[in-house]
Protein backbone atom coordinates (compact mmCIF):
# COMPACT_ATOMS: atom_id res chain seq x y z
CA UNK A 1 10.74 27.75 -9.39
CA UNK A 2 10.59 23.99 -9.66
CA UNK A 3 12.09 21.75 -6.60
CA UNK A 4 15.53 19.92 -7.72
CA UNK A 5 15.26 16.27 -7.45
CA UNK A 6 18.61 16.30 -8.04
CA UNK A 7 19.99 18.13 -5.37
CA UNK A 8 20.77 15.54 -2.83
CA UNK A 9 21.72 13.18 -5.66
CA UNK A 10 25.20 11.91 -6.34
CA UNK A 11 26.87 12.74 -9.51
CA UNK A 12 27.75 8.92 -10.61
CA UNK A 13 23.38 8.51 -10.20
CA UNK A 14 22.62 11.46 -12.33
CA UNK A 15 24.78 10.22 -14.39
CA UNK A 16 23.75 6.90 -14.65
CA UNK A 17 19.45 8.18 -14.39
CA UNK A 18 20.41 10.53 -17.39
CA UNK A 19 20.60 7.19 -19.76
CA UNK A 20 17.50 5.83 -18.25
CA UNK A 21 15.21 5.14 -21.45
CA UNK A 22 13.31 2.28 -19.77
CA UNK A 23 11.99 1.71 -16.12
CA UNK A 24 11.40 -1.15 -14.56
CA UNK A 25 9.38 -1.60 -11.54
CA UNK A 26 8.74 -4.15 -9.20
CA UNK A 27 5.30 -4.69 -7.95
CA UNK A 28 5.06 -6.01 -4.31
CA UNK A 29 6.84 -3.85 -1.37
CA UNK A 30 7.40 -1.17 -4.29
CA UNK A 31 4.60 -0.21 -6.30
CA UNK A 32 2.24 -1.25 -2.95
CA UNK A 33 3.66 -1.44 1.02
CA UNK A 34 3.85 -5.22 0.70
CA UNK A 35 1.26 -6.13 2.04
CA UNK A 36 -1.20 -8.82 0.82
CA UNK A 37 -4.93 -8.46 1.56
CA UNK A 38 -7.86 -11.43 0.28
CA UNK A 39 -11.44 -10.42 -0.03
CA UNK A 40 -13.77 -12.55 1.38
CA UNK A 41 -14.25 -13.93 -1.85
CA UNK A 42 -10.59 -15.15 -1.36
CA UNK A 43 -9.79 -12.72 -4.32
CA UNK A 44 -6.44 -10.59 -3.83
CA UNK A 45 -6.74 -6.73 -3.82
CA UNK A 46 -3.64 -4.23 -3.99
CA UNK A 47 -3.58 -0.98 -2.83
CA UNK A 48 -1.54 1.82 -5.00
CA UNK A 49 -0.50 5.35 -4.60
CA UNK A 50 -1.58 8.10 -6.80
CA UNK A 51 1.18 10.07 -6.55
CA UNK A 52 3.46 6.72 -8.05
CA UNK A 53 0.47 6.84 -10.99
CA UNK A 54 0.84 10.03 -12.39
CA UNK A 55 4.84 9.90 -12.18
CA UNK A 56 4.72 6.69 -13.95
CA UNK A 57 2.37 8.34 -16.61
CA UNK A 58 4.81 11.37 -16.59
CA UNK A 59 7.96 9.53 -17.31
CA UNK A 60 5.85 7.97 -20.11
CA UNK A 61 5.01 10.81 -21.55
CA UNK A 62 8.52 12.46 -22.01
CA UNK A 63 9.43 8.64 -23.54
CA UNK A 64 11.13 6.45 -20.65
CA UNK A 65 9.38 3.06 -21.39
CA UNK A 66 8.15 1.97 -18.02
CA UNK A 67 7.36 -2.07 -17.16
CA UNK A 68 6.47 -4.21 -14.20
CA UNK A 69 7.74 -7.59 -13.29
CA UNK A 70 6.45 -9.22 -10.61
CA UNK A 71 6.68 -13.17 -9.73
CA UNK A 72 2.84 -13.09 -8.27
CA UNK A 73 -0.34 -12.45 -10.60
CA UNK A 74 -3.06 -10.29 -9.78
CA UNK A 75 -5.91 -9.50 -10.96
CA UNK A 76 -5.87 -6.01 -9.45
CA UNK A 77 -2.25 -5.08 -11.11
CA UNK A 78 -3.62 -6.00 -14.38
CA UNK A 79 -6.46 -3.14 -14.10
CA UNK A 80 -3.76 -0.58 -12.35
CA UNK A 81 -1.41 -1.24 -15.47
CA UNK A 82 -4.09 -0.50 -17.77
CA UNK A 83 -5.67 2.66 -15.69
CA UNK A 84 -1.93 3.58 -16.00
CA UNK A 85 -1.30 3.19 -19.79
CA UNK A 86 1.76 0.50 -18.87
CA UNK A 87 2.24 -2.19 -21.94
CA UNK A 88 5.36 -4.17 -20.17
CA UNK A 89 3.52 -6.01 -17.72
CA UNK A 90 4.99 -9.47 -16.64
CA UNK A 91 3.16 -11.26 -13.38
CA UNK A 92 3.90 -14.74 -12.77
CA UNK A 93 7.93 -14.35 -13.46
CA UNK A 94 10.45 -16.70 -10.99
CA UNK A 95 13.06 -15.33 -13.12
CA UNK A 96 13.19 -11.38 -13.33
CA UNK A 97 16.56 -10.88 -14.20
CA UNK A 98 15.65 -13.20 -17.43
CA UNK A 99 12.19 -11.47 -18.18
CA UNK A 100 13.90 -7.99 -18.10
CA UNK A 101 16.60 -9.53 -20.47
CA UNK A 102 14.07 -10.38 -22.67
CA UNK A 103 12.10 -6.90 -22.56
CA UNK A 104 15.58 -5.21 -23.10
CA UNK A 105 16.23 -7.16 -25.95
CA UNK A 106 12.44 -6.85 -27.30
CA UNK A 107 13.09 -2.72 -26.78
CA UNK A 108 16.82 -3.06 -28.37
CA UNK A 109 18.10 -1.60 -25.29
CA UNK A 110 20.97 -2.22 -23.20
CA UNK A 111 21.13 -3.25 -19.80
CA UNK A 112 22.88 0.27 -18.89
CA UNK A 113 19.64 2.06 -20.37
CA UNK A 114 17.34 0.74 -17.92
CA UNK A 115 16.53 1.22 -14.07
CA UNK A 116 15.06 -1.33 -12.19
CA UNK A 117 13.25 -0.27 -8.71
CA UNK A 118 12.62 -3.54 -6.24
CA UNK A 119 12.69 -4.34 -2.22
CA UNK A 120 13.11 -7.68 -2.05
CA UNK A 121 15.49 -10.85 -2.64
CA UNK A 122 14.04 -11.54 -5.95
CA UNK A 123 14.99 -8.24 -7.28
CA UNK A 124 18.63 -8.65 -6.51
CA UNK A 125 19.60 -10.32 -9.86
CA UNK A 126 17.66 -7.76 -11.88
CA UNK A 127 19.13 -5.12 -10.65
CA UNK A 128 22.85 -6.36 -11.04
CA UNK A 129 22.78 -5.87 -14.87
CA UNK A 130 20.79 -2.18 -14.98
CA UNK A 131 22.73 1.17 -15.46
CA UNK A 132 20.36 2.53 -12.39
CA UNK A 133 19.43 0.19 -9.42
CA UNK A 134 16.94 1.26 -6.89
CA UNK A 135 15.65 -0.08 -3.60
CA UNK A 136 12.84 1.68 -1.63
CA UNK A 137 13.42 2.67 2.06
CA UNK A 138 12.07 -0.41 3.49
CA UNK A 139 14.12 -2.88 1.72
CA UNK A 140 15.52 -5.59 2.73
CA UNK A 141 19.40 -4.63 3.98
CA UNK A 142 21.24 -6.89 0.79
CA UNK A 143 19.14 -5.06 -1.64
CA UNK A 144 19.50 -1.55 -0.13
CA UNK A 145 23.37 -2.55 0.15
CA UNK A 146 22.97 -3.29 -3.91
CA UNK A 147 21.50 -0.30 -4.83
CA UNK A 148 23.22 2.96 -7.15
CA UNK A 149 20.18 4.83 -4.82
CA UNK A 150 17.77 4.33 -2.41
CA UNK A 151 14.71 6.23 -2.13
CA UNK A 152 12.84 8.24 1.24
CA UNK A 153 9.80 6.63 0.80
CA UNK A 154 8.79 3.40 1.59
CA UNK A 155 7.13 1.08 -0.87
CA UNK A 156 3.63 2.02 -1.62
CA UNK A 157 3.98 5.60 -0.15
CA UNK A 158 4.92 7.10 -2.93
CA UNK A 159 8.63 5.76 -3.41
CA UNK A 160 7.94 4.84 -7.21
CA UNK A 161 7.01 8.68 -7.41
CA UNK A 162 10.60 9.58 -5.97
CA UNK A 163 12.03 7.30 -8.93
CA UNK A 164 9.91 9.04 -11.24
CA UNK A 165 10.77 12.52 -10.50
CA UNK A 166 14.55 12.00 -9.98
CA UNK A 167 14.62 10.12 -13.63
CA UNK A 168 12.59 13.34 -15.09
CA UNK A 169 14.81 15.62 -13.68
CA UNK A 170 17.86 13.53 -14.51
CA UNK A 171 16.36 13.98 -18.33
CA UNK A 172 16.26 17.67 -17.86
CA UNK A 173 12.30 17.36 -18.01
CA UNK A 174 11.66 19.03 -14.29
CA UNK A 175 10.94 22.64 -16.11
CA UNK A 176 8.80 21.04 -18.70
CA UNK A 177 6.59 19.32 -16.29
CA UNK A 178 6.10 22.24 -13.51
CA UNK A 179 4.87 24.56 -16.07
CA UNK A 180 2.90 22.15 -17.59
CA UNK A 181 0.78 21.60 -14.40
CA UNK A 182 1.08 25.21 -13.55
């Protein structure tokens, strides 16, 4: 029998997960702990949890679009975006709440249709307009106090996988998936 990702969930966040066709993800304190490391070289490297991979290719794969807006660029996202299969990728954007405007009107989707996962003060004003905000454990206190949900796991540990499974179940895709891998 498959674990319930639901079961500590509150209705109005089912609810709101159960429209989810596209997720959004922020990149730094989210996908990765935050943390910025420079090779000698003076090149930027990222570190990224499997476990967040394969749910992000999951919720793919059942048909939630899934995108990442980040205002830094890096080299090393662009690779773990491809490795991952993920199209939406936007590095380099001061304005998120205006990039995921665009990508929702790009998708012809509304703003209720999308979740947007972040940890920071930049994320705030994307995740105003979503159906489904969600901060990480480690967030900063005025984005926690913003979110629909907030996740176990800090960024980079495997949070984004939380996100992932909750959505799936939320989509009644939990079944699906365990006996798929079983």
């Amino acid at each position: 029998m498959p674990h319930d990702f639901l079961a500590d969930i509150p209705a109005d966040v089912r609810r709101r997960a159960a429209q989810v066709a596209l997720a959004v993800f922020d990149v730094d304190g989210t996908l990765t702990d935050g943390r910025l490391w420079y090779g000698a070289d003076g090149r930027e490297t990222k570190v990224f949890h499997a476990h967040d991979g394969l749910g992000i290719k999951r919720l793919m794969a059942n048909g939630i679009e899934v995108a990442f807006i980040t205002a830094r660029v890096s080299h090393a996202l662009a690779e773990r975006a491809g490795d991952l299969g993920v199209a939406h990728l936007y590095q380099g954007q001061s304005d998120k709440r205006a990039c995921l405007n665009a990508l929702l009107d790009a998708l012809s989707l509304q703003p209720q249709q999308a979740a947007f996962v972040g940890d920071d003060l930049p994320d705030l004003s994307p995740m105003r307009v979503v159906g489904l905000a969600v901060a990480v454990a480690n967030a900063h206190p005025w984005v926690a106090g913003q979110a629909h949900w907030q996740t176990r796991q800090p960024g980079g540990y495997g949070a984004a996988r939380e996100v992932c499974d909750m959505l799936l179940a939320a989509h009644g895709k939990s079944a699906s998936e365990y006996e798929r891998f079983s």
